[in-house]
Protein backbone atom coordinates (compact mmCIF):
# COMPACT_ATOMS: atom_id res chain seq x y z
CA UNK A 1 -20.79 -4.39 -0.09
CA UNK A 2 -21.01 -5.56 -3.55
CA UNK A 3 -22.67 -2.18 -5.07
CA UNK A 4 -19.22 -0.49 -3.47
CA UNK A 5 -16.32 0.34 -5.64
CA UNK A 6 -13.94 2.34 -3.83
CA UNK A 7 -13.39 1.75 0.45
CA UNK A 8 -11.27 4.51 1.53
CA UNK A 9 -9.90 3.86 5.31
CA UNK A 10 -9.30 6.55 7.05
CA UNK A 11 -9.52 5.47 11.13
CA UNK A 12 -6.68 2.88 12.40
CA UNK A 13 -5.29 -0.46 12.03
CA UNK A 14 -7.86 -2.14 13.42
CA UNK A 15 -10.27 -1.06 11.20
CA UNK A 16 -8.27 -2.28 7.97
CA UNK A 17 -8.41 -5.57 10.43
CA UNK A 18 -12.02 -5.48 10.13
CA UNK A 19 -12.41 -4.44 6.18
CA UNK A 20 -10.65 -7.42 5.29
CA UNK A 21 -12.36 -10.33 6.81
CA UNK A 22 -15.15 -9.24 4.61
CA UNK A 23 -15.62 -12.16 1.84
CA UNK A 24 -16.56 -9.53 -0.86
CA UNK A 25 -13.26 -7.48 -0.16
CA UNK A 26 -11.83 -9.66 -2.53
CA UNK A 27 -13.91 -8.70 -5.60
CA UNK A 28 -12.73 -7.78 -9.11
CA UNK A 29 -13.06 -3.95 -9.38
CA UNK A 30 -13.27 -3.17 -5.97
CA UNK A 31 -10.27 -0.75 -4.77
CA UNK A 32 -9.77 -0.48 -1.30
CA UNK A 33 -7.45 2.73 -0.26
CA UNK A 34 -5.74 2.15 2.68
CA UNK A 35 -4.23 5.25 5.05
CA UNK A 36 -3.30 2.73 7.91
CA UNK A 37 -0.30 1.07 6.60
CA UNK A 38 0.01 -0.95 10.00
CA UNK A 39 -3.25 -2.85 9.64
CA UNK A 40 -1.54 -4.52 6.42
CA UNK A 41 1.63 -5.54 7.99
CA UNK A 42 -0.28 -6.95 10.57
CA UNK A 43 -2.89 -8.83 7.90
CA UNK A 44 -0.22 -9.45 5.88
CA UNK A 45 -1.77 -13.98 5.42
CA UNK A 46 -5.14 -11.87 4.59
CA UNK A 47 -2.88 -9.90 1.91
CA UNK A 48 -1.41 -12.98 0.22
CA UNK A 49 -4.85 -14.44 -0.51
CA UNK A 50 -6.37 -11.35 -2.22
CA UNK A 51 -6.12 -12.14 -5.87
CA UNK A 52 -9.25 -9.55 -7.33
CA UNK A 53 -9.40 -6.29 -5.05
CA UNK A 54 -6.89 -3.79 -5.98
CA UNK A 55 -5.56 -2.44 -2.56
CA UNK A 56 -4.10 1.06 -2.95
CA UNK A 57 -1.76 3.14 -0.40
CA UNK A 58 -1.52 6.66 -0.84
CA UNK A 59 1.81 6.98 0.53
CA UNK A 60 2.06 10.61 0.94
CA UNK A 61 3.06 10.42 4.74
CA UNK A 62 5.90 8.05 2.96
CA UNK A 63 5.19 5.88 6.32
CA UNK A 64 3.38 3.31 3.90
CA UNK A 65 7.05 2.98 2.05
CA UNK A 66 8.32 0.90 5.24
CA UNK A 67 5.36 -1.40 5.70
CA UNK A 68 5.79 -2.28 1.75
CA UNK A 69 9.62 -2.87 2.50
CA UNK A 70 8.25 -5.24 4.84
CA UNK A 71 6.08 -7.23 3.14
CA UNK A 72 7.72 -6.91 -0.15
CA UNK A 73 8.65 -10.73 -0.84
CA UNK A 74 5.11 -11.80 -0.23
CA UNK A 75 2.78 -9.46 -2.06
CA UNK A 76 3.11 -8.55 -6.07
CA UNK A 77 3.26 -7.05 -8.20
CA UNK A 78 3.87 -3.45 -6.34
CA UNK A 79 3.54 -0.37 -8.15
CA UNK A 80 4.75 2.97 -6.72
CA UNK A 81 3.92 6.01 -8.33
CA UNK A 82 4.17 9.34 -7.31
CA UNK A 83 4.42 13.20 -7.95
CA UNK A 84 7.07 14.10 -5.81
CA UNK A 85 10.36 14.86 -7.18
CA UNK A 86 12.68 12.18 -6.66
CA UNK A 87 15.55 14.41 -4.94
CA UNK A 88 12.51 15.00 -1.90
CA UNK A 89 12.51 10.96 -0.88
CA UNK A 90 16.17 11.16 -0.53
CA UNK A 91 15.85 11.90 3.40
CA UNK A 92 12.87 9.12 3.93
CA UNK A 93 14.14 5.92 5.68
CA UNK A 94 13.05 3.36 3.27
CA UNK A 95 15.66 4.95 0.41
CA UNK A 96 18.71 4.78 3.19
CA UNK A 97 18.82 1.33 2.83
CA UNK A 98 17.22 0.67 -0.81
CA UNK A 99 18.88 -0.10 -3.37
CA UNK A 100 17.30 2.44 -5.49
CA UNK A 101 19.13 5.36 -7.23
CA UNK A 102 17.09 8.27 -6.93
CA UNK A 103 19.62 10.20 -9.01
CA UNK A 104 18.90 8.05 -11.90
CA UNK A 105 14.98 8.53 -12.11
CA UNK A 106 14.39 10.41 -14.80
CA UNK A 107 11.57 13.39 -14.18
CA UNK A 108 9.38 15.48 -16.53
């Protein structure tokens, strides 16, 4: 695994179970994308001793936004960034209870 740069899981939760009892998961400049939010949540001791890999959801389904409410005291720093226009999250469950004001996000 160590001539890999980018894993990109695309299967189920119990393959992001398997990716990350790898040793060399946790490797500087290594990204691992992640599609199967779930598998984190449920790795979430394996998340919290990751210091190097840069682990990446594409949250696009906006399913990924819950599991990151979840685990959002014990994994930092989180970055979201996305293309969608702020007004379009509005009706997504993790902004009914967030304290975020999507009226105040300034677009281009």
């Amino acid at each position: 695994m160590n001539d890999v740069d980018i894993i990109i899981e695309c299967a189920t939760k119990e393959v992001v179970s398997q990716l990350l009892k790898f040793d060399e998961i946790d490797r500087t400049g290594l990204k691992l994308i992640v599609i199967s939010t779930g598998g984190l949540y449920q790795n979430k001791e394996v998340l919290k001793t990751l210091k190097n890999c840069e682990v990446i959801l594409p949250i696009g389904a906006i399913a990924g936004l819950d599991v990151i409410k979840a685990v959002n005291d014990e994994i930092e720093p989180i970055n979201i960034q996305t293309t969608k226009h702020p007004k379009s999250l509005e009706v997504t469950p993790f902004f009914y209870s967030s304290d975020i004001d999507l009226a105040s996000i300034k677009t281009a």
